[in-house]
Protein backbone atom coordinates (compact mmCIF):
# COMPACT_ATOMS: atom_id res chain seq x y z
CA UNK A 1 11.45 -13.27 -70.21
CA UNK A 2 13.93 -14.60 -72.90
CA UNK A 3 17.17 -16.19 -71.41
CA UNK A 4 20.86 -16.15 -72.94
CA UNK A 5 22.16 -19.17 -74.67
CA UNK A 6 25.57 -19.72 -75.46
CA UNK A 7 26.83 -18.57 -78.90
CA UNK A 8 28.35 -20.56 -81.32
CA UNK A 9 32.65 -19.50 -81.00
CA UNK A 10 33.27 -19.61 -85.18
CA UNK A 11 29.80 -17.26 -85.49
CA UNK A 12 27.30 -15.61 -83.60
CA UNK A 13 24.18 -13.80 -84.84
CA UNK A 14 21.99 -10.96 -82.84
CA UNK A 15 19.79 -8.36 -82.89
CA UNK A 16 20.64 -4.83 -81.18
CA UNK A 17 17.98 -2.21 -79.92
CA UNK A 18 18.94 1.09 -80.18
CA UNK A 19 17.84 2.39 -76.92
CA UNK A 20 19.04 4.06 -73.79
CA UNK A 21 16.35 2.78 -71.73
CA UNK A 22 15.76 -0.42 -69.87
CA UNK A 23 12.08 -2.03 -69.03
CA UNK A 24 11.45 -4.93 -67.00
CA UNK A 25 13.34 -8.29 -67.27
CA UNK A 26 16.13 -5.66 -68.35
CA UNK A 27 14.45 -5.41 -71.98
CA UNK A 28 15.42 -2.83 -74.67
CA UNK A 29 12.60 0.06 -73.52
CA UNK A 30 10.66 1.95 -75.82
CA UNK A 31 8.48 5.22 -75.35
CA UNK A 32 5.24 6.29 -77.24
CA UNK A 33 3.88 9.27 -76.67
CA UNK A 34 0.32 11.26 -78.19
CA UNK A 35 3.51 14.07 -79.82
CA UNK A 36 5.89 11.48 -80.87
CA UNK A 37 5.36 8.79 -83.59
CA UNK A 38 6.95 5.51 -81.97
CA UNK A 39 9.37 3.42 -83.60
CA UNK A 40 12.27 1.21 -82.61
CA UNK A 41 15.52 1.38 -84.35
CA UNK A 42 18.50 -1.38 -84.55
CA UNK A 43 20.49 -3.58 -86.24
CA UNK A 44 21.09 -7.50 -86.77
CA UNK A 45 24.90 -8.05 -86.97
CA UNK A 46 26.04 -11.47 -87.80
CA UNK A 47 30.21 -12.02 -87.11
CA UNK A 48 32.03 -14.90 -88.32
CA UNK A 49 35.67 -15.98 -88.19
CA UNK A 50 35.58 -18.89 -90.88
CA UNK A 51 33.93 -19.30 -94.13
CA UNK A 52 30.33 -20.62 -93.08
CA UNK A 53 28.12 -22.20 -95.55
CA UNK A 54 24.66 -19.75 -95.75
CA UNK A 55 22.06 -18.08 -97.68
CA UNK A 56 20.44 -14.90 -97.05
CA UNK A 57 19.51 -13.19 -93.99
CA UNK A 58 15.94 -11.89 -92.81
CA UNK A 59 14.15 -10.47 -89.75
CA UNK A 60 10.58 -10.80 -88.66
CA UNK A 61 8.84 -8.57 -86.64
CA UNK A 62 5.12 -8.96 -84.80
CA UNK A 63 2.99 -7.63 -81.77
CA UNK A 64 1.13 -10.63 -80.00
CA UNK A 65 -1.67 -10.85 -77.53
CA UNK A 66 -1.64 -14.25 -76.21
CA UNK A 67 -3.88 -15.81 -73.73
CA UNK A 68 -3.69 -19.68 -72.17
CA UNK A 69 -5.56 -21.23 -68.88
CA UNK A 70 -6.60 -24.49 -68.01
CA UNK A 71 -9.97 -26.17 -67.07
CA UNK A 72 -10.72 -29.28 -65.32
CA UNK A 73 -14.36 -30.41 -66.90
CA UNK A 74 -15.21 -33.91 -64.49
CA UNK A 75 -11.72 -35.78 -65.73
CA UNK A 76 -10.27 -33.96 -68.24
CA UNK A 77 -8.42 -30.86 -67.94
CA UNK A 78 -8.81 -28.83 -70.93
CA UNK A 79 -6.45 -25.98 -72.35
CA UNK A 80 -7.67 -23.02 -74.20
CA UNK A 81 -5.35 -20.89 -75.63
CA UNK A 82 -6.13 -17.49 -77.94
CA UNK A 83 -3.92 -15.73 -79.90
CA UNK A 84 -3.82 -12.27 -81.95
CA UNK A 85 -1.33 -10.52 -83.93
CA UNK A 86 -1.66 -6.73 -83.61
CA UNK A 87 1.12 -5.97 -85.91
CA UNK A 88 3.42 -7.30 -88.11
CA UNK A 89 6.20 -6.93 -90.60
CA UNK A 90 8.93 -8.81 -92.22
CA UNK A 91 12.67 -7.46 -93.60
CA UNK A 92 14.84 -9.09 -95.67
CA UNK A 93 18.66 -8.61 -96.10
CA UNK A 94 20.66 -10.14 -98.85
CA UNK A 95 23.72 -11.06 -98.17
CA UNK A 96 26.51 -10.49 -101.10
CA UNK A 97 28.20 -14.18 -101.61
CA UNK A 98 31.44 -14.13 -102.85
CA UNK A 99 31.49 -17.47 -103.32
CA UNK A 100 27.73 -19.28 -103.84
CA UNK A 101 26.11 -20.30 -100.86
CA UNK A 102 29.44 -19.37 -98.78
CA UNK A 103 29.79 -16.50 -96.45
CA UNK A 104 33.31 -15.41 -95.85
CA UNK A 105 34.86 -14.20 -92.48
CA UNK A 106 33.66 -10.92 -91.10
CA UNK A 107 31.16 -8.33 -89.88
CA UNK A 108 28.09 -8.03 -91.76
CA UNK A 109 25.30 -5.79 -89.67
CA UNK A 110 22.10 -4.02 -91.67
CA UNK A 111 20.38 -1.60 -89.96
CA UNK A 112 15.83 -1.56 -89.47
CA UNK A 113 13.63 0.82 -88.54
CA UNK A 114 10.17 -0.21 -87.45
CA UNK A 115 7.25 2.31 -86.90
CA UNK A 116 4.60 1.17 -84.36
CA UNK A 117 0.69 1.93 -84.56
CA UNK A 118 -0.21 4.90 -82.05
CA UNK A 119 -3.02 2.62 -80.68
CA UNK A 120 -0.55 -0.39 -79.91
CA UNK A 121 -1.18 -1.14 -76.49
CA UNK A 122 1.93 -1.16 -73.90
CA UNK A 123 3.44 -4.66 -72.98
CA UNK A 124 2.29 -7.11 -70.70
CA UNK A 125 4.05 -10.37 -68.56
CA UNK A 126 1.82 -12.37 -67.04
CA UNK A 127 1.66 -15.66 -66.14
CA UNK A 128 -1.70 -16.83 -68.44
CA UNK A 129 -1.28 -13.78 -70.46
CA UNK A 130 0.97 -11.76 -72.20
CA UNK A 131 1.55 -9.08 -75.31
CA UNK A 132 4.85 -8.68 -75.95
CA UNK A 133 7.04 -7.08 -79.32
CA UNK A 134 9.56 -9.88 -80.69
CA UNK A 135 12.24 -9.11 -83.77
CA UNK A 136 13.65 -12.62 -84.87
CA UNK A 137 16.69 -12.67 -86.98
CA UNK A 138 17.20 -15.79 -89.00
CA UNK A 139 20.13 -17.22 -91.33
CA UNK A 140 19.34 -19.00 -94.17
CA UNK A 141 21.49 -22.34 -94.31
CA UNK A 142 19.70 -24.93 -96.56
CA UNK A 143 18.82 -28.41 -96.36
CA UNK A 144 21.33 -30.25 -94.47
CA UNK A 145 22.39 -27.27 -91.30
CA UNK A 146 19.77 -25.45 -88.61
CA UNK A 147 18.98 -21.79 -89.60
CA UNK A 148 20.42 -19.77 -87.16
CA UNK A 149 17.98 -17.77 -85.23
CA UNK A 150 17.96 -15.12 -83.04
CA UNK A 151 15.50 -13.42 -80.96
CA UNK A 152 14.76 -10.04 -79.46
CA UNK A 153 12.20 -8.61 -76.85
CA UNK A 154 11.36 -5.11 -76.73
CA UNK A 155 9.54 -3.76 -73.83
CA UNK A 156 6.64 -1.10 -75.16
CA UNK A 157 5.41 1.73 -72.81
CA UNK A 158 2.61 3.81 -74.60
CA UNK A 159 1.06 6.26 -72.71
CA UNK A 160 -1.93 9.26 -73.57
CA UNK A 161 -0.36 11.39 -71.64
CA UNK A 162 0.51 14.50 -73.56
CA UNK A 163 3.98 16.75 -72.70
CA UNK A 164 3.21 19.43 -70.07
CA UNK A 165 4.90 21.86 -72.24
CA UNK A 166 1.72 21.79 -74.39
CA UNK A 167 -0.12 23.01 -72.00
CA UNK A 168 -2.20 19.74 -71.10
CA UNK A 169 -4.15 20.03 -67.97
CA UNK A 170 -6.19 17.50 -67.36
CA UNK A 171 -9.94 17.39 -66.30
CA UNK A 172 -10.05 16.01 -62.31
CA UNK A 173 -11.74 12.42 -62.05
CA UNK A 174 -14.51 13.29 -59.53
CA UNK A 175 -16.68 11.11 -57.78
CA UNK A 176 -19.72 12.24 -56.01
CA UNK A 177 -22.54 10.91 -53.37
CA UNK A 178 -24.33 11.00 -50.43
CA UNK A 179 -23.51 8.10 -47.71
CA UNK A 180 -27.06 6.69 -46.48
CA UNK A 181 -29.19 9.96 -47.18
CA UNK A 182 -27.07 11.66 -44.66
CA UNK A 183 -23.35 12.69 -45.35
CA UNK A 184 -22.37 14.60 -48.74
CA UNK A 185 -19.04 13.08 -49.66
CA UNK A 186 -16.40 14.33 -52.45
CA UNK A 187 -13.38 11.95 -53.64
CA UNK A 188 -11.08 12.80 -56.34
CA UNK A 189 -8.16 12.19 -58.09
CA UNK A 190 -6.37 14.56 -60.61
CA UNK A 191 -6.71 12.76 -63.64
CA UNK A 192 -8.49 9.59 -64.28
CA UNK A 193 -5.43 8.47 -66.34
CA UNK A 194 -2.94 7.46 -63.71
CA UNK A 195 0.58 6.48 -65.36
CA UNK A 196 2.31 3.36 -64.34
CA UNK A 197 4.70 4.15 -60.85
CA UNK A 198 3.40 7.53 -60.08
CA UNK A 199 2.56 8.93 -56.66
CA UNK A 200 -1.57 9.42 -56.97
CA UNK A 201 -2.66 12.16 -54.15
CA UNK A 202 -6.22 11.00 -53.51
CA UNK A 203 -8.37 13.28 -51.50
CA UNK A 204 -11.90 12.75 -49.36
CA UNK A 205 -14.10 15.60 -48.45
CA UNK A 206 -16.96 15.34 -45.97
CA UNK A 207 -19.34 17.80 -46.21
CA UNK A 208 -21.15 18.17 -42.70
CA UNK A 209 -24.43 16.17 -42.52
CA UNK A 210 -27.57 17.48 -44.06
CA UNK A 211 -29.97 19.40 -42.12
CA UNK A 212 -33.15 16.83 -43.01
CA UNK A 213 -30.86 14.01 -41.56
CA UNK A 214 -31.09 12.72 -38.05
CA UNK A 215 -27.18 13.02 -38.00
CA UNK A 216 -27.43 17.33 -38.67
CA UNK A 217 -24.99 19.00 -36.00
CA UNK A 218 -23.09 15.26 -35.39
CA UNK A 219 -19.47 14.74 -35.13
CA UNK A 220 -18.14 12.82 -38.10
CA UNK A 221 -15.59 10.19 -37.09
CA UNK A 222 -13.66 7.89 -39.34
CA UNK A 223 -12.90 4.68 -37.64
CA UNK A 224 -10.28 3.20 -40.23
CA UNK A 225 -9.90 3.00 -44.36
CA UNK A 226 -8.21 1.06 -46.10
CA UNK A 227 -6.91 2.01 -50.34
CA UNK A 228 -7.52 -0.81 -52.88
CA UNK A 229 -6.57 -1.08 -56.53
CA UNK A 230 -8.06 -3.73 -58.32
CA UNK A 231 -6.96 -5.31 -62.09
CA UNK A 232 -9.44 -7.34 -63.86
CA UNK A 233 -8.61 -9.66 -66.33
CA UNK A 234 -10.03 -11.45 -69.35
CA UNK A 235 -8.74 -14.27 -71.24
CA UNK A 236 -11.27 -14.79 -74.39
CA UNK A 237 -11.33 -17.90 -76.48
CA UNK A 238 -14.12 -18.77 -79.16
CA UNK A 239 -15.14 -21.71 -76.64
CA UNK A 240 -14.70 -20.00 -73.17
CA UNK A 241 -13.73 -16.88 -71.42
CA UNK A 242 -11.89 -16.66 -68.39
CA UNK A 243 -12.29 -13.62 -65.72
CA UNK A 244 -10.10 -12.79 -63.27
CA UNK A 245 -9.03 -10.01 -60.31
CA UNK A 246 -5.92 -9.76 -58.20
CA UNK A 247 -5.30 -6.80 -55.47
CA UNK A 248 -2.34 -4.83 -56.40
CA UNK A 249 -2.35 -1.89 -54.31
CA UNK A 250 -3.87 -2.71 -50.48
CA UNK A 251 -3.16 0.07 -48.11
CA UNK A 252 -4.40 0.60 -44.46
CA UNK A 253 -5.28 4.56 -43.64
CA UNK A 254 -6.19 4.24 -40.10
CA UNK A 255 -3.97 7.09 -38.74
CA UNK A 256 -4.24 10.76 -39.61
CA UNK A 257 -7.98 11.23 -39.52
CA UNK A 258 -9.39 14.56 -38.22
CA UNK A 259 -12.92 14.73 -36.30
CA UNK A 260 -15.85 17.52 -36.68
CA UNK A 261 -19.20 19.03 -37.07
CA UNK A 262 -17.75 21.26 -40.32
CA UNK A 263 -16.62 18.87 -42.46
CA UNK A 264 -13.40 16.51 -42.63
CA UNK A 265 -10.75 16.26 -45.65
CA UNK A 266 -7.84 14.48 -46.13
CA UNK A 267 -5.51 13.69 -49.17
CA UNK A 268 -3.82 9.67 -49.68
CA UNK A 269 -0.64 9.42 -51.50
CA UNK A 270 -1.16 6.42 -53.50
CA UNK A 271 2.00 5.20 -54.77
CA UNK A 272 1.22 2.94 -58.09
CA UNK A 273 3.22 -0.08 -58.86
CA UNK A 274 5.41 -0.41 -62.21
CA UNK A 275 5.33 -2.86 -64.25
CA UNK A 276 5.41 -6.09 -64.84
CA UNK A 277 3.27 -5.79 -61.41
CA UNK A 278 0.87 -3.83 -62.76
CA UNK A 279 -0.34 -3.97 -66.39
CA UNK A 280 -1.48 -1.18 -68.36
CA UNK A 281 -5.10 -0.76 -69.30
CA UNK A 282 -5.63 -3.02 -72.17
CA UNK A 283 -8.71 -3.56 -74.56
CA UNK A 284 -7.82 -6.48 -76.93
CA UNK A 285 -8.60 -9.59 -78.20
CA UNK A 286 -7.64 -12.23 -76.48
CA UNK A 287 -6.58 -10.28 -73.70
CA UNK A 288 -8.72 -7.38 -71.53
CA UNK A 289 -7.01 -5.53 -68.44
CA UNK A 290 -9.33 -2.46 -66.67
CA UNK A 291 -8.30 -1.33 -63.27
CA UNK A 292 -10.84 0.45 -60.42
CA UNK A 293 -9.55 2.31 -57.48
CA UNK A 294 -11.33 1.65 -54.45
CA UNK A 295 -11.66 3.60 -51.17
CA UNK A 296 -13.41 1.57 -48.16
CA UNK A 297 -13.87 3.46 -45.00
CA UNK A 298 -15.99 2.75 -41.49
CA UNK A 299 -16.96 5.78 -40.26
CA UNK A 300 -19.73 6.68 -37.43
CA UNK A 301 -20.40 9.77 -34.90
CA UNK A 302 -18.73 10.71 -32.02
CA UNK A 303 -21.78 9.14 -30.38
CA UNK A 304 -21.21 5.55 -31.80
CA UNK A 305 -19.40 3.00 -30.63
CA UNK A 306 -16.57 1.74 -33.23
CA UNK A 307 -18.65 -1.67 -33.28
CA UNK A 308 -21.63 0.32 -34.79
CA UNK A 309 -19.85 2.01 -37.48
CA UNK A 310 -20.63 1.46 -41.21
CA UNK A 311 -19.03 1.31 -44.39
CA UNK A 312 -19.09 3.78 -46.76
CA UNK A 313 -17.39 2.28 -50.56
CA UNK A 314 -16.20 4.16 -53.57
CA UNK A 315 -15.03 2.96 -56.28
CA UNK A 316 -13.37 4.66 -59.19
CA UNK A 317 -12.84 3.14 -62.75
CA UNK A 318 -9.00 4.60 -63.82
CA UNK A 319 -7.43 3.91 -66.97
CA UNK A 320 -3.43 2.99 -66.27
CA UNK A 321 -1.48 4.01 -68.74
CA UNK A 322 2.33 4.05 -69.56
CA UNK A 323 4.82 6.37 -67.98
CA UNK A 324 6.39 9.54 -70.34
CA UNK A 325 10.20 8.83 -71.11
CA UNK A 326 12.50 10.24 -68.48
CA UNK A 327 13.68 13.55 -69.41
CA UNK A 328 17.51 13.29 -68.71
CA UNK A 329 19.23 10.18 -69.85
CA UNK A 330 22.42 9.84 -72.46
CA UNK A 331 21.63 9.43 -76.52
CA UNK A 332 22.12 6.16 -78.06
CA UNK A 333 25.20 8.34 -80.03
CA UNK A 334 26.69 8.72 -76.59
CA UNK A 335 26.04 5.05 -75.65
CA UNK A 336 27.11 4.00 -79.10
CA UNK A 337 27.30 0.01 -79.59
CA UNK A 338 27.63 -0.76 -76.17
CA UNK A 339 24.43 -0.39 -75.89
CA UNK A 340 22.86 -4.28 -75.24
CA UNK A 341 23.75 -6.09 -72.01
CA UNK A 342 20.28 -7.19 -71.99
CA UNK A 343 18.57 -10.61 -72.28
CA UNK A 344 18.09 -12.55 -75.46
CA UNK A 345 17.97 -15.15 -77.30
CA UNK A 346 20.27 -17.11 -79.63
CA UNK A 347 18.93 -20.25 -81.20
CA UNK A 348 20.20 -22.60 -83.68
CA UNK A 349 16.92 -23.94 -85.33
CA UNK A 350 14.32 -22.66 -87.24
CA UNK A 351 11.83 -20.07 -85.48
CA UNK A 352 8.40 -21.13 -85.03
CA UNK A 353 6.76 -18.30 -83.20
């Protein structure tokens, strides 16, 4: 995340996102939703208290997928890194000079407005990959003084998820089988789009063994189960591709468990992490992110011992997706300009990202 640097006394330069929410790292939040066009509104403001010698002032803005990891081939290590800009778009603000080249003491602030594809995936912090939305507000100075330069993070949440006042109910994401030719088994989950934090009620149903199974009229007992969710990643570059998975959700469902001949169902609460812990679903170049959510279970008859129990494994591809905007918060009117307390950057240099 970007870090605060100390501002120059005689003049300081930033960029403000006009937002109520907050995202990780304390970012400037922004929504997208399937009813809502996204866009993020602001304004740079650059304040001096002396006459400052300066051109004119402009603002870039870009979406970047960005992937780096290392390799050690025999003695060398070798670094791959993979870039792509989804987006991009560039402002410029003249500044009126009453003097050439001299910019008197004051307050001079000019609003933006930038509208973000639909499709623009949410953001992502990772430690060999990220995509991420930077604004970067520079000041012109010439030849012999740094540009000032200033830069913003914004923290994009997109998610598919239509409002539930337009009547969106969504198909359930089913998955069916039969465990070993013997045991009809159900698991489900509402929706196979599961938004970042939400509470996911996942529910097993055992069907009683089939009557051409040696098992027909057996009590079904489940030893212990445990919940996985799974993120795979890839990093992509022309000369390699990386792959990688990391647990994020591991929980133990041992307790709880009813026994029978009929049949035996029982609903998990699956609590999903937020981000940064947990990335959205994310299909670009260089950067890929697909999730599966995994139920592993030992379960035997009443007639086994716990030793001679198998495993029965499902696993469910989901697609993670951002979370809706919360429904009661204050306007940016009723927030005004006090708005940003949030992390940033101010940098006296020219920007090179």
């Amino acid at each position: 995340m970007l870090a605060k640097l100390t501002q120059d006394k005689k003049k300081s330069l930033q960029v403000v996102i006009l937002t109520p929410f907050r995202g990780p790292g304390n970012l400037p939040a922004i929504y997208s939703t399937p009813e809502e066009p996204p866009k993020i509104r602001g304004y740079v403001e650059l304040i001096t208290t002396e006459d400052i010698k300066a051109g004119d002032l402009d603002l870039y803005f870009r979406v970047k997928s960005y992937a780096r990891w290392a390799r050690q081939r025999g003695q060398v290590t070798v670094v791959y890194r993979s870039k792509d800009v989804l987006q991009k778009n560039f402002h410029q603000f003249p500044i009126k000079h009453e003097r050439p080249g001299v910019i008197s003491p004051g307050t001079i602030r000019f609003d933006f407005e930038e509208a973000l594809s639909m499709h623009t995936p949410s953001s992502i912090d990772g430690r060999r990959s990220w995509l991420n939305y930077r604004f970067a507000a520079t000041l012109h100075r010439g030849f012999f003084q740094p540009n000032m330069t200033f830069k913003q993070d914004v923290w994009v949440f997109n998610t598919c998820i239509p409002s539930p006042q337009y009547g969106y109910l969504p198909p359930p994401h089913v998955f069916d089988g039969v465990w070993e030719s013997h045991l009809p088994f159900t698991c489900s989950i509402p929706n196979e789009n599961i938004q970042l934090g939400e509470t996911v009620p996942l529910t097993i149903q055992f069907r009683p063994f089939i009557p051409t199974s040696g098992l027909f009229g057996q009590e079904l007992v489940v030893v212990d189960a445990v919940v996985k969710m799974k993120q795979y990643t890839r990093l992509w570059n022309k000369w390699d591709v990386k792959t990688e998975k990391k647990v994020v959700i591991e929980m133990p469902v041992n307790q709880g468990w009813a026994s029978g001949k009929d049949g035996v169902q029982k609903t998990i609460m699956v609590n999903v992490p937020f981000a940064p812990r947990l990335s959205c679903t994310t299909i670009t170049e260089p950067v890929r992110k697909t999730h599966r959510l995994k139920l592993i279970m030992r379960i035997k008859t009443a007639s086994m011992s716990n030793r001679d129990a198998k495993e029965l494994r499902i696993e469910m591809p989901v697609n993670i997706t951002g979370p809706r905007p919360p429904t009661v918060h204050p306007t940016a009117e009723e927030e005004g300009e006090q708005l940003p307390s949030y992390s940033s950057v101010f940098e006296g240099g020219n920007d090179s990202d």
